[in-house]
C-alpha atoms as a PDB file:
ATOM      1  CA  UNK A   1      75.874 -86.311 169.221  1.00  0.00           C
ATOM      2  CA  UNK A   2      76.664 -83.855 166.208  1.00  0.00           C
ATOM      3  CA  UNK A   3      72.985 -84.088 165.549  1.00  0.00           C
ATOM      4  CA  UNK A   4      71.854 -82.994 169.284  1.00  0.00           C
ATOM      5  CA  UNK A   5      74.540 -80.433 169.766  1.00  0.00           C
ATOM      6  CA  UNK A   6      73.370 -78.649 166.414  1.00  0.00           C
ATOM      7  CA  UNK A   7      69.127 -79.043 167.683  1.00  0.00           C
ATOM      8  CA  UNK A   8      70.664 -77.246 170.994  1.00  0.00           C
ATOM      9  CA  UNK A   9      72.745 -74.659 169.125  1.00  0.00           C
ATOM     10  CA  UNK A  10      69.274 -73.674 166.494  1.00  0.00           C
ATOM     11  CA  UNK A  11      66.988 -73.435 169.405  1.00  0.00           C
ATOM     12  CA  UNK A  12      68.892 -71.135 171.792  1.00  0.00           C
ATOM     13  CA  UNK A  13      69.572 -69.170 168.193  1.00  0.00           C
ATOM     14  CA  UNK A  14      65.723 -69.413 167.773  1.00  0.00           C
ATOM     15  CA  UNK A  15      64.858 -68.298 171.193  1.00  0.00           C
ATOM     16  CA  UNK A  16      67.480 -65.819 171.313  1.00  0.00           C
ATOM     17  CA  UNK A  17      65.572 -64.041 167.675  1.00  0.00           C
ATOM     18  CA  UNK A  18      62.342 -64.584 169.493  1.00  0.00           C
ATOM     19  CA  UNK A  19      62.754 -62.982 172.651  1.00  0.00           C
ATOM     20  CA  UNK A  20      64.761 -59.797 170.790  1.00  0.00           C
ATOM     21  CA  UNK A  21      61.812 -59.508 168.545  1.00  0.00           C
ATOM     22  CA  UNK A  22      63.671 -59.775 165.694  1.00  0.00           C
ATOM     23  CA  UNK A  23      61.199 -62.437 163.987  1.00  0.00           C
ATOM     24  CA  UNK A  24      58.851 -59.538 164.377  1.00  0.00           C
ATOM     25  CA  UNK A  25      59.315 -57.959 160.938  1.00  0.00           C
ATOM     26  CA  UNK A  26      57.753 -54.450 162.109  1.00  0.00           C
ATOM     27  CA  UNK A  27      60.692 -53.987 164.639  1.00  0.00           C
ATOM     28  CA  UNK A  28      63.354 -55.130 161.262  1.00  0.00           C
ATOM     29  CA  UNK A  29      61.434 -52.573 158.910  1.00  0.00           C
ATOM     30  CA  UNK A  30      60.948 -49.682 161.889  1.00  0.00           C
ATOM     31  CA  UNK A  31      64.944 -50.165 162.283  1.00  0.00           C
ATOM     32  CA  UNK A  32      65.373 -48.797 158.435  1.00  0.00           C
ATOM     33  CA  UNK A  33      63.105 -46.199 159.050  1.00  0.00           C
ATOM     34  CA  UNK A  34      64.949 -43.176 159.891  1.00  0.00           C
ATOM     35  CA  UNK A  35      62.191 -40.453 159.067  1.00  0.00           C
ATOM     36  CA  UNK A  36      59.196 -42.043 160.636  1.00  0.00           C
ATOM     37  CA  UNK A  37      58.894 -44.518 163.328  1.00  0.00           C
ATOM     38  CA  UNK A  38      62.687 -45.686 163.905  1.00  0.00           C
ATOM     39  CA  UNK A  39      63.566 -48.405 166.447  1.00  0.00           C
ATOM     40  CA  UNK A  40      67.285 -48.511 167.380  1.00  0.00           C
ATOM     41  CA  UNK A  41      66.664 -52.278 169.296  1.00  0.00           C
ATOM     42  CA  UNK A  42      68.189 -53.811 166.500  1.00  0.00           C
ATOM     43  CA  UNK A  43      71.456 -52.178 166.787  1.00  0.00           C
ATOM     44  CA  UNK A  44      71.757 -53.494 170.020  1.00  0.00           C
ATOM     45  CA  UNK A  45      70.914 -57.030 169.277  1.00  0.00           C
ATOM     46  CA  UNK A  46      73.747 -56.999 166.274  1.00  0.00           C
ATOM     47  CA  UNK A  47      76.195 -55.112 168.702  1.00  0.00           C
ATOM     48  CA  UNK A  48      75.630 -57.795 171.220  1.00  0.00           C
ATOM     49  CA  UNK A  49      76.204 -60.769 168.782  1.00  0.00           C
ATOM     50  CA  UNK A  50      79.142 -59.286 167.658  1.00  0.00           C
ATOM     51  CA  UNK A  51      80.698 -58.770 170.956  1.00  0.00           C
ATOM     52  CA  UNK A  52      79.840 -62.454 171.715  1.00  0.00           C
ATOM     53  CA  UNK A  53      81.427 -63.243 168.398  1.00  0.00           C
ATOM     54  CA  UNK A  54      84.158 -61.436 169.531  1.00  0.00           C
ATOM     55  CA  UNK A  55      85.369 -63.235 172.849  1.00  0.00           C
ATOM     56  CA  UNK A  56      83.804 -66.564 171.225  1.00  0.00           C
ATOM     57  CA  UNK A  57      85.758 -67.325 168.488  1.00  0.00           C
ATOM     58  CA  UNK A  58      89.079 -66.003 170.743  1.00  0.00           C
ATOM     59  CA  UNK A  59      87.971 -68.625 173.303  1.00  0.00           C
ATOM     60  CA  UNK A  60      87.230 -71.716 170.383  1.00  0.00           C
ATOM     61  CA  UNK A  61      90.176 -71.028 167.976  1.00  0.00           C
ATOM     62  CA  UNK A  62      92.697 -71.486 171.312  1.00  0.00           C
ATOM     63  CA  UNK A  63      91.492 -75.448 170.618  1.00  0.00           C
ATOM     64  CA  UNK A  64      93.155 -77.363 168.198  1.00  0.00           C
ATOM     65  CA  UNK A  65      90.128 -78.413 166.615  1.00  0.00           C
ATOM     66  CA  UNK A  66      86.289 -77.949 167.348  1.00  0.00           C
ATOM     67  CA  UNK A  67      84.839 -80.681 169.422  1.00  0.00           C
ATOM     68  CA  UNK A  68      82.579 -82.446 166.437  1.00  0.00           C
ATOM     69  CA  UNK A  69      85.123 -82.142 163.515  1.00  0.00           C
ATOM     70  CA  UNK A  70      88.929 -82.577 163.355  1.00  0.00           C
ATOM     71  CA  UNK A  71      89.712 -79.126 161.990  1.00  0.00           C
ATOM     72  CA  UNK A  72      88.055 -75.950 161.763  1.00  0.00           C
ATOM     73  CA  UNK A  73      86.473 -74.496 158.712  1.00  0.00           C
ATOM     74  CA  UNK A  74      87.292 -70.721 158.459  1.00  0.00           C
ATOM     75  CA  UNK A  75      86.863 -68.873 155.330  1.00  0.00           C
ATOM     76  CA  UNK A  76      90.299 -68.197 153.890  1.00  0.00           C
ATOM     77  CA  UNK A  77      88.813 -65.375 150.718  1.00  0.00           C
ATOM     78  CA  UNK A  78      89.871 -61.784 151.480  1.00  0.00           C
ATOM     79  CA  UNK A  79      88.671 -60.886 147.898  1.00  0.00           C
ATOM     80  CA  UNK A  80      85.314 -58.970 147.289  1.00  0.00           C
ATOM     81  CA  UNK A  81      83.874 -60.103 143.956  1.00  0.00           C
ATOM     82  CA  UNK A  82      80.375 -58.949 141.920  1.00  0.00           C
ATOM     83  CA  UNK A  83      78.734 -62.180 143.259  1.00  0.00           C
ATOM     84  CA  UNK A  84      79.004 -61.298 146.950  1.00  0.00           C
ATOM     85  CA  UNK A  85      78.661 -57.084 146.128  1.00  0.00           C
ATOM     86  CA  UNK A  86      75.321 -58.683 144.630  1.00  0.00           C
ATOM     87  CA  UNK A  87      74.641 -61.074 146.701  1.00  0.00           C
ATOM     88  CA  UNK A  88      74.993 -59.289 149.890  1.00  0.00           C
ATOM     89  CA  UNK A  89      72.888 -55.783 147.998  1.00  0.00           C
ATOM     90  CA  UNK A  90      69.901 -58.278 147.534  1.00  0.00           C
ATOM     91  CA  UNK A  91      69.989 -59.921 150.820  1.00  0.00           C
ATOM     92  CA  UNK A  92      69.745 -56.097 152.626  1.00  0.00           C
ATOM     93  CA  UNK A  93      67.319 -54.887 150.136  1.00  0.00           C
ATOM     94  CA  UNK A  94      65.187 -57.669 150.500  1.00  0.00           C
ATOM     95  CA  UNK A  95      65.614 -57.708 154.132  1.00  0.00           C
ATOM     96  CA  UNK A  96      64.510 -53.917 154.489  1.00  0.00           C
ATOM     97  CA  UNK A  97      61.479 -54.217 152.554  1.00  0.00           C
ATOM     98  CA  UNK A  98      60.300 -57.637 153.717  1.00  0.00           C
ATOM     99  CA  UNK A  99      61.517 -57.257 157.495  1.00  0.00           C
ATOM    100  CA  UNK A 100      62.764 -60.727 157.527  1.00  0.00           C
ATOM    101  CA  UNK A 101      66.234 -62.633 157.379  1.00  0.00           C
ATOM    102  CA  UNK A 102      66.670 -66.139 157.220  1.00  0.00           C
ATOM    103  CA  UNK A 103      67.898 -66.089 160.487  1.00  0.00           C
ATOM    104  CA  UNK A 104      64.650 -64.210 161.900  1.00  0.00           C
ATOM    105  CA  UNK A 105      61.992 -65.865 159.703  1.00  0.00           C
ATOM    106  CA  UNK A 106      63.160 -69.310 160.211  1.00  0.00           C
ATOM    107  CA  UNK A 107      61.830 -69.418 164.012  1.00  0.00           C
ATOM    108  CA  UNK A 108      59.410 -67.567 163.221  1.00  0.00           C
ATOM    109  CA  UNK A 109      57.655 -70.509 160.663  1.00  0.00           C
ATOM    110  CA  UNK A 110      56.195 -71.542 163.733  1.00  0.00           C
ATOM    111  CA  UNK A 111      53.937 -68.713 164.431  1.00  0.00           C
ATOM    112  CA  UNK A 112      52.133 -70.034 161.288  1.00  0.00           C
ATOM    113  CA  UNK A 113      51.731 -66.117 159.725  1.00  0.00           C
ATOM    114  CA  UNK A 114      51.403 -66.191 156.155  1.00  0.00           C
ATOM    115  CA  UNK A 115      53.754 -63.583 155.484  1.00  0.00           C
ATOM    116  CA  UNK A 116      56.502 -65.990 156.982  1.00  0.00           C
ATOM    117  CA  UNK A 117      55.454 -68.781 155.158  1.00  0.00           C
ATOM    118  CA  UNK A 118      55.778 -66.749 151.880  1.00  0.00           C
ATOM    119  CA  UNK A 119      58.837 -65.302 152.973  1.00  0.00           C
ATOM    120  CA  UNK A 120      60.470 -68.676 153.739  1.00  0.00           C
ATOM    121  CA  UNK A 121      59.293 -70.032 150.011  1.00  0.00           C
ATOM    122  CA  UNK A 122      59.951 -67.107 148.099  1.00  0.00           C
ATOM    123  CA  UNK A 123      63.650 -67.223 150.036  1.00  0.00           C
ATOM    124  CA  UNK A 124      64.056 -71.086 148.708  1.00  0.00           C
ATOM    125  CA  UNK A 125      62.747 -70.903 145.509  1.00  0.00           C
ATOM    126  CA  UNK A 126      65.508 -68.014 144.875  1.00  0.00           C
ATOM    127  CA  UNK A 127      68.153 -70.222 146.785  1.00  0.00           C
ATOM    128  CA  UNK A 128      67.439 -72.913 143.954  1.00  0.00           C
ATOM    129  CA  UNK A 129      66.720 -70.576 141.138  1.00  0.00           C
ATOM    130  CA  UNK A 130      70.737 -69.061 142.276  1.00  0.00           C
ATOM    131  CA  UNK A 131      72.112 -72.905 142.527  1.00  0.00           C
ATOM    132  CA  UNK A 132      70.141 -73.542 138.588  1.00  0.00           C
ATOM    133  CA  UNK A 133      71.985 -70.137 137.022  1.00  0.00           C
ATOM    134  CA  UNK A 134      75.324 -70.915 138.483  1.00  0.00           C
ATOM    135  CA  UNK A 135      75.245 -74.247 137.313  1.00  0.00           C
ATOM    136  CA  UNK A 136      73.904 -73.297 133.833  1.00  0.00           C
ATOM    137  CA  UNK A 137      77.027 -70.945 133.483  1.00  0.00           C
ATOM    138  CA  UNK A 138      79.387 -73.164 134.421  1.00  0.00           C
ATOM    139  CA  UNK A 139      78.085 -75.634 132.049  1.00  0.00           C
ATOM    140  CA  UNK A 140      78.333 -73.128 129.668  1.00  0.00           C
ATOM    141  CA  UNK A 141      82.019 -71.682 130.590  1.00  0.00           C
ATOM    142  CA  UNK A 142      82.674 -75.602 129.876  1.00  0.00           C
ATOM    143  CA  UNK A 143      81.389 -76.146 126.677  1.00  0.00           C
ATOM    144  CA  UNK A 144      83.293 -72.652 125.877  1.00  0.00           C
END
């Protein structure tokens, strides 16, 4: 059932990028473009999710638990560190220039375009290249 539910949740989330153009990485870049061709439709799309974010997680948290799990997983940090400064610098800088997110280029694998495709790679092999360093320094913080 978990399995199902999470299929249904990805593809409305898929359809939802796809029919707000946002696996179109023109419409992304033209959105960062404020002295040539800027497109404000992305503002909308984010001010929409986060009003449904909004009256969504006031309507889930009133449960005890979610349906699939016996407690809910919230993030408790309040802190901001270097890593997610860093972390979240790269992920807008490489979202401007490449006009994808994970969330947008994900669906968007199945349009077959190469610049996906590279996108999607490039975007894994840094997610394991990240997982390799922090696991090299915290071998080395032991051995320290």
């Amino acid at each position: 059932m978990r399995l199902i539910g999470s299929y249904i949740i990805g593809l409305v989330f898929g359809i939802g990028i796809s029919i707000s153009g946002m696996a179109n990485p023109a419409k992304v870049t033209n959105f960062f473009d404020f002295a040539g061709i800027w497109d404000p439709s992305l503002a909308f799309v984010m001010g929409g999710a986060l009003i449904m974010t909004f009256f969504g997680y006031r309507y889930v948290l009133k449960n005890t638990a979610p349906m699939v799990d016996t407690k809910f997983h919230l993030p408790t940090r309040r802190d901001l560190d270097a890593k997610l400064l860093g972390g979240s610098a790269l992920f807008g800088v490489g979202w401007g220039i490449a006009g994808f997110c994970p969330g947008g280029a994900l669906p968007a694998i199945g349009t077959g375009r190469t610049e996906v495709l590279v996108f999607v790679g490039a975007m894994l092999a840094g997610i394991f290249a990240a997982k390799a360093l922090q696991n090299m320094m915290a071998a080395k913080a032991a051995t320290a």
